[in-house]
N, C-alpha and C. Protein backbone atom coordinates (compact mmCIF):
# COMPACT_ATOMS: atom_id res chain seq x y z
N UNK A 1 0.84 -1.16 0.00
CA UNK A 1 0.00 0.00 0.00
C UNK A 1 0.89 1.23 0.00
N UNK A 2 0.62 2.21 -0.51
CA UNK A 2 1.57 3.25 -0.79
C UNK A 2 0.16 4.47 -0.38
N UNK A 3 0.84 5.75 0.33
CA UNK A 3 -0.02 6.90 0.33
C UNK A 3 0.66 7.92 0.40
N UNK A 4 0.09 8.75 -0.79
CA UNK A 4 0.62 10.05 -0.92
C UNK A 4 -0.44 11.64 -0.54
N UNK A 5 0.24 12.20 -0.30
CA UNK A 5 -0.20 13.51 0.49
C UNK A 5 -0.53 14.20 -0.42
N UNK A 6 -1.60 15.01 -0.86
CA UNK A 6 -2.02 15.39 -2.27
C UNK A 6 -2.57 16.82 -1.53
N UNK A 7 -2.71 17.55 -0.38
CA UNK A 7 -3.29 18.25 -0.46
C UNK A 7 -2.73 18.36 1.42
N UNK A 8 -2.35 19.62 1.72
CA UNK A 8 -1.47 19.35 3.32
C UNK A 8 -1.67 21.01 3.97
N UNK A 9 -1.23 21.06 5.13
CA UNK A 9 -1.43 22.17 5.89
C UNK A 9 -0.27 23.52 5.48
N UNK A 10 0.77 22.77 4.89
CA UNK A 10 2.01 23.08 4.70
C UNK A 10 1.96 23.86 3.50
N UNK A 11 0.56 23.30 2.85
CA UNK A 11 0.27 24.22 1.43
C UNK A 11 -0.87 25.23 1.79
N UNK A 12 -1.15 25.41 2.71
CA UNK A 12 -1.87 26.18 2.99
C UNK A 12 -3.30 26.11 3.89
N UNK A 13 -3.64 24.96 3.67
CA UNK A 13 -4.97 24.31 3.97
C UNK A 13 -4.89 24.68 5.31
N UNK A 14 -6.01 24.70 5.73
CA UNK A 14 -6.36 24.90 7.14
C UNK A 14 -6.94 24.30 8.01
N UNK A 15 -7.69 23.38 7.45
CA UNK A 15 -8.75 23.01 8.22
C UNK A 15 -8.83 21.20 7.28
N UNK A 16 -8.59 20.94 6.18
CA UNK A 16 -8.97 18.77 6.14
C UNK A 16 -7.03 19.04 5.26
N UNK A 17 -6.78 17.47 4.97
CA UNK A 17 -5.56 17.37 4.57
C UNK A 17 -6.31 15.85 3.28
N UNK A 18 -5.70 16.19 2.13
CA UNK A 18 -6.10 14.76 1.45
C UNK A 18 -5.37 13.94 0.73
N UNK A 19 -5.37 12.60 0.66
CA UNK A 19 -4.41 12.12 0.15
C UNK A 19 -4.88 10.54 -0.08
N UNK A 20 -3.92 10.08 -0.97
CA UNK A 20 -4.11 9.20 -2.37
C UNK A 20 -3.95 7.61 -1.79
N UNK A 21 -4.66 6.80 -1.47
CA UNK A 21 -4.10 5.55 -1.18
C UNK A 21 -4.16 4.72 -2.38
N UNK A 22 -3.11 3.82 -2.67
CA UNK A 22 -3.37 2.77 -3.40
C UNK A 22 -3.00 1.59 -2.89
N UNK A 23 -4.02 0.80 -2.64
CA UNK A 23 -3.64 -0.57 -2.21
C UNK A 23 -3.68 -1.66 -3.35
N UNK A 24 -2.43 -2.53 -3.07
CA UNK A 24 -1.68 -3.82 -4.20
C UNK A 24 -3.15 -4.63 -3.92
N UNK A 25 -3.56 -5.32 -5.26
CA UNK A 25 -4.18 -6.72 -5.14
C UNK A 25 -3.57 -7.33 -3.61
N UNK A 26 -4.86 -7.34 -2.94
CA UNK A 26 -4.71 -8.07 -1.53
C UNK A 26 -3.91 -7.84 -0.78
N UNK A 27 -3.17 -6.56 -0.87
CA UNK A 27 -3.63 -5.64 -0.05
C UNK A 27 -4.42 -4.66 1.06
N UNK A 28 -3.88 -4.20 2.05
CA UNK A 28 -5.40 -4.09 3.10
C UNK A 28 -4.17 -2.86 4.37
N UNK A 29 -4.75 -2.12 5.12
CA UNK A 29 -4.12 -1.27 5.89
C UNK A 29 -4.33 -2.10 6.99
N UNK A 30 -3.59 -1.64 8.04
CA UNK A 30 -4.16 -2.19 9.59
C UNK A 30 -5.00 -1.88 10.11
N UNK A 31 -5.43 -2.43 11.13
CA UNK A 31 -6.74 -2.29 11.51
C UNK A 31 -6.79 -1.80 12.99
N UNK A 32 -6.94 -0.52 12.76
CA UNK A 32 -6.65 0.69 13.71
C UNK A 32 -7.77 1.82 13.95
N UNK A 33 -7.51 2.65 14.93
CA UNK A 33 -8.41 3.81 15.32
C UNK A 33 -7.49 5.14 15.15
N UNK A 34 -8.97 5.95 15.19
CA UNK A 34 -7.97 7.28 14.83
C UNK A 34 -9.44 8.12 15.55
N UNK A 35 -8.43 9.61 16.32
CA UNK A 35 -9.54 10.44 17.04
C UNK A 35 -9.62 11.05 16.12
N UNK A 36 -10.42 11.02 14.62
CA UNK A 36 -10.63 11.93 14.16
C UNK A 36 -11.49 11.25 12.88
N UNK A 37 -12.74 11.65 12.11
CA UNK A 37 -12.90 11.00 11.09
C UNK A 37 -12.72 10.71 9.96
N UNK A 38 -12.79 10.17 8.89
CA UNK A 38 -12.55 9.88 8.13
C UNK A 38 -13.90 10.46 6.75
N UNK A 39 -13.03 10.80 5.74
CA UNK A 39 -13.87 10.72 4.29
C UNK A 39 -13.28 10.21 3.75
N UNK A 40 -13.91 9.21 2.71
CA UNK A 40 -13.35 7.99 1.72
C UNK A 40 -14.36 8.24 0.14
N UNK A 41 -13.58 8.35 -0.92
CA UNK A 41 -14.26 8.32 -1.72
C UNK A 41 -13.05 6.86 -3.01
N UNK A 42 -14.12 6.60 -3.47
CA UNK A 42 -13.43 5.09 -4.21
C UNK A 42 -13.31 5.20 -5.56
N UNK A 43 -11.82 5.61 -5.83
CA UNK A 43 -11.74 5.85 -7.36
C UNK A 43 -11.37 4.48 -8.41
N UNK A 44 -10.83 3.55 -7.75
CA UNK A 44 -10.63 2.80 -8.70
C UNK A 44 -10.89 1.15 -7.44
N UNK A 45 -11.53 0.31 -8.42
CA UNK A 45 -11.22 -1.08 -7.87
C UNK A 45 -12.47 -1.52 -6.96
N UNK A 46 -12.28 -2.15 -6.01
CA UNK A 46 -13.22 -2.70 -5.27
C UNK A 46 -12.58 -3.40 -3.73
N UNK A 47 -13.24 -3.51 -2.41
CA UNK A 47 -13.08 -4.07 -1.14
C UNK A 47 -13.60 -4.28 -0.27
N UNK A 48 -13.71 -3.95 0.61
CA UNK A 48 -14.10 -4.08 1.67
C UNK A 48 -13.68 -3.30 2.91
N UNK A 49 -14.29 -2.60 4.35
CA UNK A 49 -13.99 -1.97 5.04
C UNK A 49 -13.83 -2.83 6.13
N UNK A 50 -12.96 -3.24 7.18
CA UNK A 50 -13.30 -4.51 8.55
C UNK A 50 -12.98 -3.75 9.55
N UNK A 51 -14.01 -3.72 10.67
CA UNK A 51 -14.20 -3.00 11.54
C UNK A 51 -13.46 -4.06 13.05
N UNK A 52 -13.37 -5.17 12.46
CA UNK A 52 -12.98 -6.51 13.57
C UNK A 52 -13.76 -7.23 13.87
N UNK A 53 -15.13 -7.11 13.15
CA UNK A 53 -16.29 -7.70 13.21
C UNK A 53 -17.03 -8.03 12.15
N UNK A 54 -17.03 -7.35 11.45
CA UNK A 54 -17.72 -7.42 10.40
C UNK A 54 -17.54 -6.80 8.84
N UNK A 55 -17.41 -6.76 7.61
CA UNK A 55 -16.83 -5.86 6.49
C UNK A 55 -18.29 -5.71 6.07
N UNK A 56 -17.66 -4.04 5.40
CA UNK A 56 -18.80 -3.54 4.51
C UNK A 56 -17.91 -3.46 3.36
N UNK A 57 -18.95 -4.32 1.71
CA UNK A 57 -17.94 -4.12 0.65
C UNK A 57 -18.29 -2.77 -0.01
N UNK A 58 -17.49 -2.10 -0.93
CA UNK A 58 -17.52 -0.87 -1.61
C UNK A 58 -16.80 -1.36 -2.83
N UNK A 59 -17.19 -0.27 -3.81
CA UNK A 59 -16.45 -0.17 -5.20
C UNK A 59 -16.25 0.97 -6.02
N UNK A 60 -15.74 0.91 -6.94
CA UNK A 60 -15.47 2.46 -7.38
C UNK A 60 -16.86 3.25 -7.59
N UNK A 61 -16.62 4.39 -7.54
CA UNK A 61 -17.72 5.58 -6.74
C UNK A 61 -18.87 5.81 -5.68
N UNK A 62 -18.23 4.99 -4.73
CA UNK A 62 -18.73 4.52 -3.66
C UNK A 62 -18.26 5.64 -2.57
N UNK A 63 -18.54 5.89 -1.75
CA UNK A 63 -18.10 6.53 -0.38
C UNK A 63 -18.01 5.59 0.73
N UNK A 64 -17.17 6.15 1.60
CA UNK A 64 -16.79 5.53 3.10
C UNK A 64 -16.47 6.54 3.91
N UNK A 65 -18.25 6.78 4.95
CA UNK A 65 -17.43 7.50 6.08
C UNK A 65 -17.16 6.96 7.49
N UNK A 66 -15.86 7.26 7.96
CA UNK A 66 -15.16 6.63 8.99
C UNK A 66 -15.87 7.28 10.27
N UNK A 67 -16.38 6.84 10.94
CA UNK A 67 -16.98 7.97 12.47
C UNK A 67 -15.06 7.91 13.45
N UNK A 68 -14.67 9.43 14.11
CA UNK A 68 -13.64 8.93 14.76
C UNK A 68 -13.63 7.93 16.01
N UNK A 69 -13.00 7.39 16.26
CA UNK A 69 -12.41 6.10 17.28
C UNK A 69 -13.37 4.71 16.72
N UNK A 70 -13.70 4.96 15.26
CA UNK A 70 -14.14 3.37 15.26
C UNK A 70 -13.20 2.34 14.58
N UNK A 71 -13.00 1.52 14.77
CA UNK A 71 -12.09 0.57 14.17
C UNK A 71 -12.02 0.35 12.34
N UNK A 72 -11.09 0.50 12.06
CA UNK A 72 -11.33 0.25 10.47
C UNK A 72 -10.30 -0.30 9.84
N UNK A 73 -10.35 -0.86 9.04
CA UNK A 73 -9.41 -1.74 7.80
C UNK A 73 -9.64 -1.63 6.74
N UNK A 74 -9.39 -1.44 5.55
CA UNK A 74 -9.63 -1.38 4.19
C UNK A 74 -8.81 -2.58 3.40
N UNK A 75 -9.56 -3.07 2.86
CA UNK A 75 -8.79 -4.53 2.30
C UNK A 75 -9.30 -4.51 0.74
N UNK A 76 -8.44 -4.39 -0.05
CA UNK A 76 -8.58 -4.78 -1.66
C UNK A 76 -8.84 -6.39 -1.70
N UNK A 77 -10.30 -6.67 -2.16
CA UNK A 77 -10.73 -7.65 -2.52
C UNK A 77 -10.93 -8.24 -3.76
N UNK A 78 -10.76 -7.43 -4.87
CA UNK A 78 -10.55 -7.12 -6.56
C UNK A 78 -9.39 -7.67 -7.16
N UNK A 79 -9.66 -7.42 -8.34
CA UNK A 79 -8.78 -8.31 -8.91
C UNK A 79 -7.72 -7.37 -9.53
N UNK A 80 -7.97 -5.92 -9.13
CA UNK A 80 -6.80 -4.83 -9.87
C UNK A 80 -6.45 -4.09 -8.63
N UNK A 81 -5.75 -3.28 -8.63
CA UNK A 81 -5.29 -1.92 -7.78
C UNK A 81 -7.12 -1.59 -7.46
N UNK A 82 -6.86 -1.25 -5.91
CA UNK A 82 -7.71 -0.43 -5.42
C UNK A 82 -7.16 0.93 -4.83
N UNK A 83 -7.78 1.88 -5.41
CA UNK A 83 -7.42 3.79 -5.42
C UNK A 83 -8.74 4.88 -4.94
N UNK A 84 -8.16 5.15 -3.73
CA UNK A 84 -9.76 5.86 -2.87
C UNK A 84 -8.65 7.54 -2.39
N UNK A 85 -9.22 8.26 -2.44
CA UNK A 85 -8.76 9.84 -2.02
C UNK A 85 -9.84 9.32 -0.11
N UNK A 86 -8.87 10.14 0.65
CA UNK A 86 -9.36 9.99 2.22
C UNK A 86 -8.93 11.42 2.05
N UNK A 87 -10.05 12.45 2.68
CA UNK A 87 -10.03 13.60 3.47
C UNK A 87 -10.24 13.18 5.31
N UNK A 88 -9.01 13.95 6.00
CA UNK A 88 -9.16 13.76 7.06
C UNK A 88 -8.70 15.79 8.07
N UNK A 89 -9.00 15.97 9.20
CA UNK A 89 -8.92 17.03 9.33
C UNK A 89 -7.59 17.17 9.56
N UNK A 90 -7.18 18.34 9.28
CA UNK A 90 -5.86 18.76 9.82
C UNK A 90 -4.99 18.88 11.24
N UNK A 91 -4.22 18.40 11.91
CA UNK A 91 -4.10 18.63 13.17
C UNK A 91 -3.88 20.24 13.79
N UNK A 92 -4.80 20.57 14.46
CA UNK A 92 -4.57 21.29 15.29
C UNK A 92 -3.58 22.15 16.44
């Protein structure tokens, strides 16, 4: 999985930061919390979200919103590159 910073505080932004994930065929992030939420929008591919309980699948032009401190995973379940832009807020 590779993520790049497409949009940062450092450029000016003030207030969300956004940036590019691409996850490899089977592929998947860890499955972690964050105090802050999440926006997910799904540009390429298809997966699934795992909360440690349960997955919700998604596919390209799909949305995913993260509530903060809930558990989440993103796992490429497809058969190509999966590519989603995440807006998250800027730290304070």
């Amino acid at each position: 999985m590779t993520v790049r910073w497409l949009i940062t505080k450092d450029m000016g932004a003030k207030n969300f930061a956004m940036r590019l994930f691409e996850v490899y065929h089977g592929g998947y992030s860890p499955l972690h919390t964050h105090p802050w939420e999440h926006e997910v929008f799904i540009l390429e591919g298809e997966g699934v979200v795992f909360d440690g309980e349960k997955t919700t699948p998604f596919k390209a032009d799909d949305v995913v919103f993260i509530p903060m401190e809930e558990r989440h995973q993103f796992k490429n379940t497809g058969g190509k590159q999966l590519k989603f832009l995440c807006l998250i807020p800027n730290e304070k």
